[in-house]
C-alpha atoms as a PDB file:
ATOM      1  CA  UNK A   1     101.876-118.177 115.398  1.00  0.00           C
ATOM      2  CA  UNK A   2     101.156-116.125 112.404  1.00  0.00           C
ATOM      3  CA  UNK A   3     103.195-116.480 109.466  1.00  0.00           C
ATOM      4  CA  UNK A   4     104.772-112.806 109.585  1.00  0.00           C
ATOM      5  CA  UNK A   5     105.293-113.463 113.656  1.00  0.00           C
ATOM      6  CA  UNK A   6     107.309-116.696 112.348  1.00  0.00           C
ATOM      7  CA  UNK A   7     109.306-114.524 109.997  1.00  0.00           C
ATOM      8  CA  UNK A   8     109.740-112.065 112.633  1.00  0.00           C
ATOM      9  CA  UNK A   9     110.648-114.462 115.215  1.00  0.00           C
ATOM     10  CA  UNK A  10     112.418-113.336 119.038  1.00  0.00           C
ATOM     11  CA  UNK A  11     113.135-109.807 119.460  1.00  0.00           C
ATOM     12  CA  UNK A  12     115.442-110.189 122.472  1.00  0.00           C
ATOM     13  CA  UNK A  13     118.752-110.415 121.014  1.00  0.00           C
ATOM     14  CA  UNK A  14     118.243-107.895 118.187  1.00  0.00           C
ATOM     15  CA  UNK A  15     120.547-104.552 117.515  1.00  0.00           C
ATOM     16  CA  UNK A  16     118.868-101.378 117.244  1.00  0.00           C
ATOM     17  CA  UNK A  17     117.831 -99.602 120.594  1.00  0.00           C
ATOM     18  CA  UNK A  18     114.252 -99.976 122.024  1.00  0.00           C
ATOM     19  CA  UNK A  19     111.969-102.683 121.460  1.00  0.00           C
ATOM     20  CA  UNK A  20     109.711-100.677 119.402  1.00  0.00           C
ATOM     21  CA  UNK A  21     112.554 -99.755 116.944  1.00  0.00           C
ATOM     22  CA  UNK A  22     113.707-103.567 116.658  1.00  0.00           C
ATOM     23  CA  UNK A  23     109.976-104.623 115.700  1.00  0.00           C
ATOM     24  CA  UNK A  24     110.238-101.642 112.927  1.00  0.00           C
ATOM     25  CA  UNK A  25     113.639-102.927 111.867  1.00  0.00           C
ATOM     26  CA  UNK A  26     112.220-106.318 111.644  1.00  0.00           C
ATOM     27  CA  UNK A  27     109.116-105.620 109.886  1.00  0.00           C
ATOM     28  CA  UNK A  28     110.654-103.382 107.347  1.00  0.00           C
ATOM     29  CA  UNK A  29     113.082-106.378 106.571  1.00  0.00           C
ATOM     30  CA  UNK A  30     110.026-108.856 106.392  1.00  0.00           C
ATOM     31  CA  UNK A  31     108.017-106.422 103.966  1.00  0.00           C
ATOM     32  CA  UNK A  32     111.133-106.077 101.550  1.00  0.00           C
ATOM     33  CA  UNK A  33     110.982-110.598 102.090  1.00  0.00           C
ATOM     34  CA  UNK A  34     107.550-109.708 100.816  1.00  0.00           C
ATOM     35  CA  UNK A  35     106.347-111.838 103.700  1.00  0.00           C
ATOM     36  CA  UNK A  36     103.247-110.343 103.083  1.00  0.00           C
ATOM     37  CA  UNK A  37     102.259-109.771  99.550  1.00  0.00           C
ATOM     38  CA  UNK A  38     101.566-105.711  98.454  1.00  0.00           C
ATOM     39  CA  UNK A  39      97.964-105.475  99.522  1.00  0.00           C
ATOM     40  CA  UNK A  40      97.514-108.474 102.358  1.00  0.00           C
ATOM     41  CA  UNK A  41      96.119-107.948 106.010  1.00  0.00           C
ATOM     42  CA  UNK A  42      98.433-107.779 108.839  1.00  0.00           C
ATOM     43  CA  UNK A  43      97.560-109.616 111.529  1.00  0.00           C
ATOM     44  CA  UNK A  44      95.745-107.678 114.521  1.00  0.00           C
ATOM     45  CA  UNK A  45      97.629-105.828 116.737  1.00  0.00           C
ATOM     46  CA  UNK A  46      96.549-107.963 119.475  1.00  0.00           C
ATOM     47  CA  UNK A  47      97.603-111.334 117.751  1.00  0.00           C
ATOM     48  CA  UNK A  48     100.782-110.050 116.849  1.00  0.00           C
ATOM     49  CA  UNK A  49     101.985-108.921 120.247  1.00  0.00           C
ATOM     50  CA  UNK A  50     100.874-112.486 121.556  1.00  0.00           C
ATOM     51  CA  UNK A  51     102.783-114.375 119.413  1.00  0.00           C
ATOM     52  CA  UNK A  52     105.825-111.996 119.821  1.00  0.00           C
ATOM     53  CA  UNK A  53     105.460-111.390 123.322  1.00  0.00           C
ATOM     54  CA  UNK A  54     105.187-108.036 123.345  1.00  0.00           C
ATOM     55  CA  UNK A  55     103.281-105.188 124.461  1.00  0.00           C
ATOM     56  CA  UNK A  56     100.539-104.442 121.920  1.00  0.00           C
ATOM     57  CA  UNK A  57     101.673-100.292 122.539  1.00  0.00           C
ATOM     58  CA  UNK A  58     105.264-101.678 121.116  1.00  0.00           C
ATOM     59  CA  UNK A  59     103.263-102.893 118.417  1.00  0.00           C
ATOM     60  CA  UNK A  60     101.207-100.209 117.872  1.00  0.00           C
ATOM     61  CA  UNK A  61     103.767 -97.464 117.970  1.00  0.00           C
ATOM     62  CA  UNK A  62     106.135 -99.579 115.490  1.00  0.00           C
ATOM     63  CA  UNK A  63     103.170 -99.822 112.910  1.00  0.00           C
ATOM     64  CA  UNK A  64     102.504 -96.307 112.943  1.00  0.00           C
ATOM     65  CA  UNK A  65     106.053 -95.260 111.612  1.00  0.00           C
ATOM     66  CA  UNK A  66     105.857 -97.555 108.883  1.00  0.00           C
ATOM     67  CA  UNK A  67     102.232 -95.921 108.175  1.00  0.00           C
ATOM     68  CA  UNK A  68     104.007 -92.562 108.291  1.00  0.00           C
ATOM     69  CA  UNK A  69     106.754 -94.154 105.952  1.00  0.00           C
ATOM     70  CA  UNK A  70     104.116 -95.405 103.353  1.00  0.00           C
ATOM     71  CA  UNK A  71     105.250 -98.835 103.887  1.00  0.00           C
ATOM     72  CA  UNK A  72     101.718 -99.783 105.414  1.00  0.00           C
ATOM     73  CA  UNK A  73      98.181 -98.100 105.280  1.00  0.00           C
ATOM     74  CA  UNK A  74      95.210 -98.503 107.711  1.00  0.00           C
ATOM     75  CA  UNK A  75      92.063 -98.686 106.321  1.00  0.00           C
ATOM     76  CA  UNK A  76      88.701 -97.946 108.650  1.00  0.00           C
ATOM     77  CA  UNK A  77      87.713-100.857 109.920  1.00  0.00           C
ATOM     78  CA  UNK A  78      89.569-103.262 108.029  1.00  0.00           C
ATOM     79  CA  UNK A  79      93.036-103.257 109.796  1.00  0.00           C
ATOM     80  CA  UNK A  80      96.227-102.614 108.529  1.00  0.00           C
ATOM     81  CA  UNK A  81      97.412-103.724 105.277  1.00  0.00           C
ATOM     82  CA  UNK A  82     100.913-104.151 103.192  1.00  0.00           C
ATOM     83  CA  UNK A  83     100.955-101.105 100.547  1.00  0.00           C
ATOM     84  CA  UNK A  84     101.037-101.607  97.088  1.00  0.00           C
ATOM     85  CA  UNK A  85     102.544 -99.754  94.225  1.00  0.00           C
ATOM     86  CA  UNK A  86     100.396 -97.784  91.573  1.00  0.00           C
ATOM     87  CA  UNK A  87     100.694 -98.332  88.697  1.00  0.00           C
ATOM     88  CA  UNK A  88     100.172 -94.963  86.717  1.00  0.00           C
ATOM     89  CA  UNK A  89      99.351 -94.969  82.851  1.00  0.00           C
ATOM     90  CA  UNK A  90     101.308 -92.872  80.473  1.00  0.00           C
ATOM     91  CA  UNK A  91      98.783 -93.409  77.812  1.00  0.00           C
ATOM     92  CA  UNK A  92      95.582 -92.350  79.919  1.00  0.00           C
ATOM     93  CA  UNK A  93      94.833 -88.499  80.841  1.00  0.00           C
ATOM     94  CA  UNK A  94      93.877 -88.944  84.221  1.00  0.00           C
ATOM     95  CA  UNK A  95      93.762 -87.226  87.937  1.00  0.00           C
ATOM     96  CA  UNK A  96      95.068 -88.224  90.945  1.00  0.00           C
ATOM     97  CA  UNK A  97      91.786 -88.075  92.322  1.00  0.00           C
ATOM     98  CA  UNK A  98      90.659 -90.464  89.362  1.00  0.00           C
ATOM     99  CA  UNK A  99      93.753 -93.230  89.734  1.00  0.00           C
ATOM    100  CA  UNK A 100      92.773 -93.823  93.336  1.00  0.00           C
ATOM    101  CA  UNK A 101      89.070 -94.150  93.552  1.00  0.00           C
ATOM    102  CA  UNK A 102      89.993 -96.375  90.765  1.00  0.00           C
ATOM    103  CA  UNK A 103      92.041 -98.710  93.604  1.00  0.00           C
ATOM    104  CA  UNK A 104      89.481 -98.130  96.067  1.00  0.00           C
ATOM    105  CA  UNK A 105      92.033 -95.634  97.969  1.00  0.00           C
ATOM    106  CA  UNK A 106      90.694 -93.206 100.413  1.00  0.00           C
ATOM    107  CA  UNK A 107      91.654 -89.487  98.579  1.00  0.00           C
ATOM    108  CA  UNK A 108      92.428 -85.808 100.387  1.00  0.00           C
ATOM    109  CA  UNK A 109      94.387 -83.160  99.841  1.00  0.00           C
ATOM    110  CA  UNK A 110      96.561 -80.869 102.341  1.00  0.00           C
ATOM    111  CA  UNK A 111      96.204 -77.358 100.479  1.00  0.00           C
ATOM    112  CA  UNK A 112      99.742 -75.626 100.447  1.00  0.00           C
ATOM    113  CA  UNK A 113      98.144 -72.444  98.487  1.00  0.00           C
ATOM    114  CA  UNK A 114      94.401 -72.136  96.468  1.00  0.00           C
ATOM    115  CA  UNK A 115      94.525 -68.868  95.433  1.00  0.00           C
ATOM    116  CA  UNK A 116      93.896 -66.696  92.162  1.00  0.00           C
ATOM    117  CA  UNK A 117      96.381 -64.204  90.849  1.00  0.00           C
ATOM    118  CA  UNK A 118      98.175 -62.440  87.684  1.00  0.00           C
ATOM    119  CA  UNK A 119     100.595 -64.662  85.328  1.00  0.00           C
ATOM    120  CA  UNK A 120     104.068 -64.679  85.567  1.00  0.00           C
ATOM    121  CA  UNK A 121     106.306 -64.567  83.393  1.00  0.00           C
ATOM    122  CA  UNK A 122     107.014 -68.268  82.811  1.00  0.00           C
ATOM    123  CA  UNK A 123     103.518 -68.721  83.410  1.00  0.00           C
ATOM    124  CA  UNK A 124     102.861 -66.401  80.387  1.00  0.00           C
ATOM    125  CA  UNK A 125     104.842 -68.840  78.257  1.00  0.00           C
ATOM    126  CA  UNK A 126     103.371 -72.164  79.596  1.00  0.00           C
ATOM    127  CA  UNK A 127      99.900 -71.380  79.274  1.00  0.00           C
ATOM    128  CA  UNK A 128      99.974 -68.798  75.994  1.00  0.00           C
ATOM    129  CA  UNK A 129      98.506 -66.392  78.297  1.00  0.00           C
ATOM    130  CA  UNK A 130      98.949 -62.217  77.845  1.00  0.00           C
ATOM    131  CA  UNK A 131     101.065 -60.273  80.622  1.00  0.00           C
ATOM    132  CA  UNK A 132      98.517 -59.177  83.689  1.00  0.00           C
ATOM    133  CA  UNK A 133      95.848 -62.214  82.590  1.00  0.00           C
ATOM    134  CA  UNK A 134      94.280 -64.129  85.327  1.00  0.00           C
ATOM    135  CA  UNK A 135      95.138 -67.520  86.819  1.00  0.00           C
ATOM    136  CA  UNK A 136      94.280 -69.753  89.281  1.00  0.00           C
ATOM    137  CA  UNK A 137      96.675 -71.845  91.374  1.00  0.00           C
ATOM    138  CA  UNK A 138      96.845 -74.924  93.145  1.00  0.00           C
ATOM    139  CA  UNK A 139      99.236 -76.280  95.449  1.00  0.00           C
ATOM    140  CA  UNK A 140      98.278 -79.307  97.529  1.00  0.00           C
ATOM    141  CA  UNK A 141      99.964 -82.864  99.052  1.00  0.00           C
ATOM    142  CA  UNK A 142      97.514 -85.601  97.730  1.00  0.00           C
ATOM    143  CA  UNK A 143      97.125 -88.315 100.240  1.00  0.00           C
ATOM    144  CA  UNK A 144      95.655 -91.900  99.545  1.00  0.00           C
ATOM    145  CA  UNK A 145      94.647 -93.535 102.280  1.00  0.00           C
ATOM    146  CA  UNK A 146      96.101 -91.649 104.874  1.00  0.00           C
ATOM    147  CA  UNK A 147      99.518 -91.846 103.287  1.00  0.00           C
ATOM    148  CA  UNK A 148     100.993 -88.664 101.227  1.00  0.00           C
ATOM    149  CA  UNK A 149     101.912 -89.638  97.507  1.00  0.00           C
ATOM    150  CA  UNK A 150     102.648 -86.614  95.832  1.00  0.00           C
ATOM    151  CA  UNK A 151     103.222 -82.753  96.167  1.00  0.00           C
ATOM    152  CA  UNK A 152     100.883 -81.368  92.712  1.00  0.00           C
ATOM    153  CA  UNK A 153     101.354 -77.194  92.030  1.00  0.00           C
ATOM    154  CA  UNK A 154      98.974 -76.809  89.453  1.00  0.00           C
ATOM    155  CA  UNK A 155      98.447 -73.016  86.999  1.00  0.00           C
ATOM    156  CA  UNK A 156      95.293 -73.255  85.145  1.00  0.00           C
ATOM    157  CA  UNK A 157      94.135 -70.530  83.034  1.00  0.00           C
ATOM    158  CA  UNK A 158      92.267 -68.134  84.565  1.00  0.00           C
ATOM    159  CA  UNK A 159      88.996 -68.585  81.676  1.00  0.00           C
ATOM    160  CA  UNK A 160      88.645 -72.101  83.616  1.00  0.00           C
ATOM    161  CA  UNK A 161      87.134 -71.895  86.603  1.00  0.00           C
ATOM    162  CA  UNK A 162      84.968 -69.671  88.120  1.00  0.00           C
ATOM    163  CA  UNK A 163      87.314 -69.072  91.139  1.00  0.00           C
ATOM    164  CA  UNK A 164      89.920 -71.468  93.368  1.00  0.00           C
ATOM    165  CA  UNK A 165      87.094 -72.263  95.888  1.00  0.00           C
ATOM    166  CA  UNK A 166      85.390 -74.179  93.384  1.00  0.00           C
ATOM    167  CA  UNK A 167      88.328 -76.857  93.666  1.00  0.00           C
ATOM    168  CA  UNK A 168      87.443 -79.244  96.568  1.00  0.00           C
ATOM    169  CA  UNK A 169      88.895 -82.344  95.632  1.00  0.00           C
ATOM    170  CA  UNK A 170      89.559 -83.408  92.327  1.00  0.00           C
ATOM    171  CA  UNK A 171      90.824 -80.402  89.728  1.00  0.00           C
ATOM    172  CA  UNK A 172      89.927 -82.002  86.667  1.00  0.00           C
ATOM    173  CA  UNK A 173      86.285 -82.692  88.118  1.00  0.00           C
ATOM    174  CA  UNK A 174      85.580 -79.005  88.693  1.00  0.00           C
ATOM    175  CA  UNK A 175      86.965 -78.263  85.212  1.00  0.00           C
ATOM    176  CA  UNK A 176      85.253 -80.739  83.555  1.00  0.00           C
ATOM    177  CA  UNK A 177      81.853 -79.216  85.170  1.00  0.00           C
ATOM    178  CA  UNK A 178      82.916 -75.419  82.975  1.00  0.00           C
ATOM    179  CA  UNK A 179      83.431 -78.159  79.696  1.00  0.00           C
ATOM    180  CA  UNK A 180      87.279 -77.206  80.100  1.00  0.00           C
ATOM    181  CA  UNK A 181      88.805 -80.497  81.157  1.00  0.00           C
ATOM    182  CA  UNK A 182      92.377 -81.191  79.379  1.00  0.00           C
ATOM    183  CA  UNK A 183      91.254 -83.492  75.885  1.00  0.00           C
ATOM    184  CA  UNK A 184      95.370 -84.016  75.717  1.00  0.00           C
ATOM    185  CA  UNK A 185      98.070 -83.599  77.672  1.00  0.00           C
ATOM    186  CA  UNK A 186     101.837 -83.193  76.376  1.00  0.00           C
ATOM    187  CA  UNK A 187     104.645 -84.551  79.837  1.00  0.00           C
ATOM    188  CA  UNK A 188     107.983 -84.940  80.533  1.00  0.00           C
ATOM    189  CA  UNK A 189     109.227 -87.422  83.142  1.00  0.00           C
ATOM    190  CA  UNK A 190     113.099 -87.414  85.135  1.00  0.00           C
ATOM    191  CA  UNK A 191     114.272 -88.987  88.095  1.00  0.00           C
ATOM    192  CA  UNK A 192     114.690 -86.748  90.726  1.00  0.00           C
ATOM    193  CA  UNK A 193     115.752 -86.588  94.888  1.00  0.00           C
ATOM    194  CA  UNK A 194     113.357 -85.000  97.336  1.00  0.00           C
ATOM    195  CA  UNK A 195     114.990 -81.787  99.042  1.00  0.00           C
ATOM    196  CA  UNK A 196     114.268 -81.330 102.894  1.00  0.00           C
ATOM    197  CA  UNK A 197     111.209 -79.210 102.562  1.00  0.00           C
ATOM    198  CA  UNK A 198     109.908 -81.669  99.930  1.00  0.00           C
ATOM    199  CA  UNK A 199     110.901 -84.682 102.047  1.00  0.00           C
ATOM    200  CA  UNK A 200     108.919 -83.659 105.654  1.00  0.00           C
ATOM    201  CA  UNK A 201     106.123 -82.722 103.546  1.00  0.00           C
ATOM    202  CA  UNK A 202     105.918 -86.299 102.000  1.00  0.00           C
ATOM    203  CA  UNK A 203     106.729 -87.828 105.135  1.00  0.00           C
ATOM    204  CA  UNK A 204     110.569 -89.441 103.377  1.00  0.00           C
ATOM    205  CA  UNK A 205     114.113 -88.724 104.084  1.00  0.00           C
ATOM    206  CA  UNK A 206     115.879 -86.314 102.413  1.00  0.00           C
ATOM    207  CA  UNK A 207     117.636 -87.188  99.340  1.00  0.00           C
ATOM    208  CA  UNK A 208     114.828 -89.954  98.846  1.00  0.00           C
ATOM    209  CA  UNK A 209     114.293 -90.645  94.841  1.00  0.00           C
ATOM    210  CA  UNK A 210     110.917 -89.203  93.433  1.00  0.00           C
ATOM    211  CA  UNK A 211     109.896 -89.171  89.935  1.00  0.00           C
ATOM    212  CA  UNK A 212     109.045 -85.471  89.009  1.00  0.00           C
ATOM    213  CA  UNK A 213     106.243 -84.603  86.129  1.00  0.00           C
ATOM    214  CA  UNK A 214     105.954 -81.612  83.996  1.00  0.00           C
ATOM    215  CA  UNK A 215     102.380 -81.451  82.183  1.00  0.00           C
ATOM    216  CA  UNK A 216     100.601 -79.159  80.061  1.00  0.00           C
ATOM    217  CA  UNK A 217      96.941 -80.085  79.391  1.00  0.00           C
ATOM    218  CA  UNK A 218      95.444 -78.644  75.996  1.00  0.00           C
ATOM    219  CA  UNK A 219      91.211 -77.931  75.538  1.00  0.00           C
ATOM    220  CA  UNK A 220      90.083 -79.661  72.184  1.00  0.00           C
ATOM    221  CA  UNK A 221      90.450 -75.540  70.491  1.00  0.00           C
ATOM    222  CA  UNK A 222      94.255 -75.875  70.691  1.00  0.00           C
ATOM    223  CA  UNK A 223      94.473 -73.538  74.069  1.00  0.00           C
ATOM    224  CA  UNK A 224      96.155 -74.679  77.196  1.00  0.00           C
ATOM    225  CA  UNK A 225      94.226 -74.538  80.039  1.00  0.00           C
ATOM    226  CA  UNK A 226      96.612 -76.211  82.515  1.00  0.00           C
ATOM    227  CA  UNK A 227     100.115 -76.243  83.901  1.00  0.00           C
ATOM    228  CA  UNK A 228     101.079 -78.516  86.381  1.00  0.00           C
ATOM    229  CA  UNK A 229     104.474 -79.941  88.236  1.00  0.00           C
ATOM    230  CA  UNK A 230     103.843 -82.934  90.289  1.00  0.00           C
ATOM    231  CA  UNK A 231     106.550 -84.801  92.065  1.00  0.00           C
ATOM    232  CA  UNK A 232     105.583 -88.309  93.385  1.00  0.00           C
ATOM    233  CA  UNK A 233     107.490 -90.923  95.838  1.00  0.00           C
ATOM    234  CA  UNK A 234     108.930 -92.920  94.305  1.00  0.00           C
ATOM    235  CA  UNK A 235     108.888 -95.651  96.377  1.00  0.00           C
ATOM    236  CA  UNK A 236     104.979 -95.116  95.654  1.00  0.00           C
ATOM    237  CA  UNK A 237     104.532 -95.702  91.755  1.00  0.00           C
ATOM    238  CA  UNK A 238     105.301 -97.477  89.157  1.00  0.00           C
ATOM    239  CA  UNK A 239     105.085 -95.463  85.716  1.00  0.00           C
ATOM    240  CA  UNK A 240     103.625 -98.024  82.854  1.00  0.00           C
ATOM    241  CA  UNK A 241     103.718 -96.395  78.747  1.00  0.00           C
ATOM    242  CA  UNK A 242     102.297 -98.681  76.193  1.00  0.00           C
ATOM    243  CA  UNK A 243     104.290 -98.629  72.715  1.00  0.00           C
ATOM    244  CA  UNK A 244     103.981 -99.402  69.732  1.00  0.00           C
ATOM    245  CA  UNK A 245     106.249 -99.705  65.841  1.00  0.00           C
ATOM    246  CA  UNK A 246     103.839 -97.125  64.308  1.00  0.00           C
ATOM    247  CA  UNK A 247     104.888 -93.967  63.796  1.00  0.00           C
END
């Protein structure tokens, strides 16, 4: 018997409707046990319903919530696997795109909106843009590995990119290719709770805490190019700043 079948152990006599929704119950509890370290293999599907006795569909349809839920991600034919945390550096200007190839996470985006347009008003004061100027926007859920991390609306100024169709994946690739990538960035950081719409779209209940990121990314002439709110589970990452006594 595999170690988290052990920790697992009979299903019979456990609270909490059908058999499928026990084994969630269970395996939830065993990943907060950190049974399985953030990163280790589940067992196969197969094993696991041998040693508990189970159907291999209970199995099946138990591990899929906890995909859903972020809790564990399936990678192509490797298995299933115990999620782990990112860790995402204050002191590095970086994408999303960027942070997850760097983990050897599997990236897409679910567009919301791509789509080019006239400033508003409070984009007119983010970006230091004139009334009637041109922008671009970007509103996507980024996915790693199958699982959705955050919900990113992005403004960029409208001298940036040739048009929204020219962002496929990564926004900061397809402004670096015009020489208009971000050199700095200035953010601000608070604790927030996911609303309903926010929630289904990240695949977490609502009320759920999130971490919520203002940015504004500058070009090395002084002129912002980019605007962008990004709110990310925050069951997801872990948000690392180096400091220092120097002023």
């Amino acid at each position: 018997m595999t170690l988290l079948a052990d920790a697992i152990g009979s299903l019979e006599g456990a609270s909490g409707g059908p058999l499928y929704r026990r084994l969630e119950t269970a395996l939830r509890d065993a990943l907060r046990a950190e049974v399985l370290k953030p990163n280790e293999a589940l067992p196969p599907e197969r094993e696991l319903a041998s040693d508990l006795a189970i159907s291999r569909i209970t199995v099946r349809k138990a591990l899929d919530t906890l995909v859903g839920e972020g809790l564990l991600v399936r990678r192509q034919g490797a298995g299933t696997f115990v999620a782990g945390r990112v860790e995402k550096q204050f002191a590095k200007l970086s994408s999303f795109t960027e942070d997850m190839a760097a983990r050897g996470r599997a990236v897409r985006s679910e567009w919301l909106l791509r789509a080019a347009g006239e400033v508003t008003p409070e984009e007119s004061l983010t970006l230091g843009l004139s009334p009637g100027a041109p922008v671009l926007r970007f509103h996507r859920v980024r996915f790693a590995d199958d699982v959705p991390m955050a919900l990113e609306y992005s403004a960029i100024a409208g001298f940036g990119l040739a048009g929204p169709e020219t962002v496929e994946s990564s926004l900061y690739a397809a402004l670096e290719a015009t020489g208009n990538r971000p050199a700095r960035a200035l953010q601000r950081l608070r604790a927030v709770s996911f609303d309903a719409e926010q929630a289904a779209l990240l695949h977490v209940e609502p009320g759920a805490p999130g971490l919520y990121i203002e940015r504004r990314g500058f070009l090395e002439d002084g002129r912002v190019i980019e605007a962008t709110r990004s709110w990310y589970r925050g069951d997801a990452y872990d948000f690392v700043a180096e400091l220092n006594t120097r002023a």
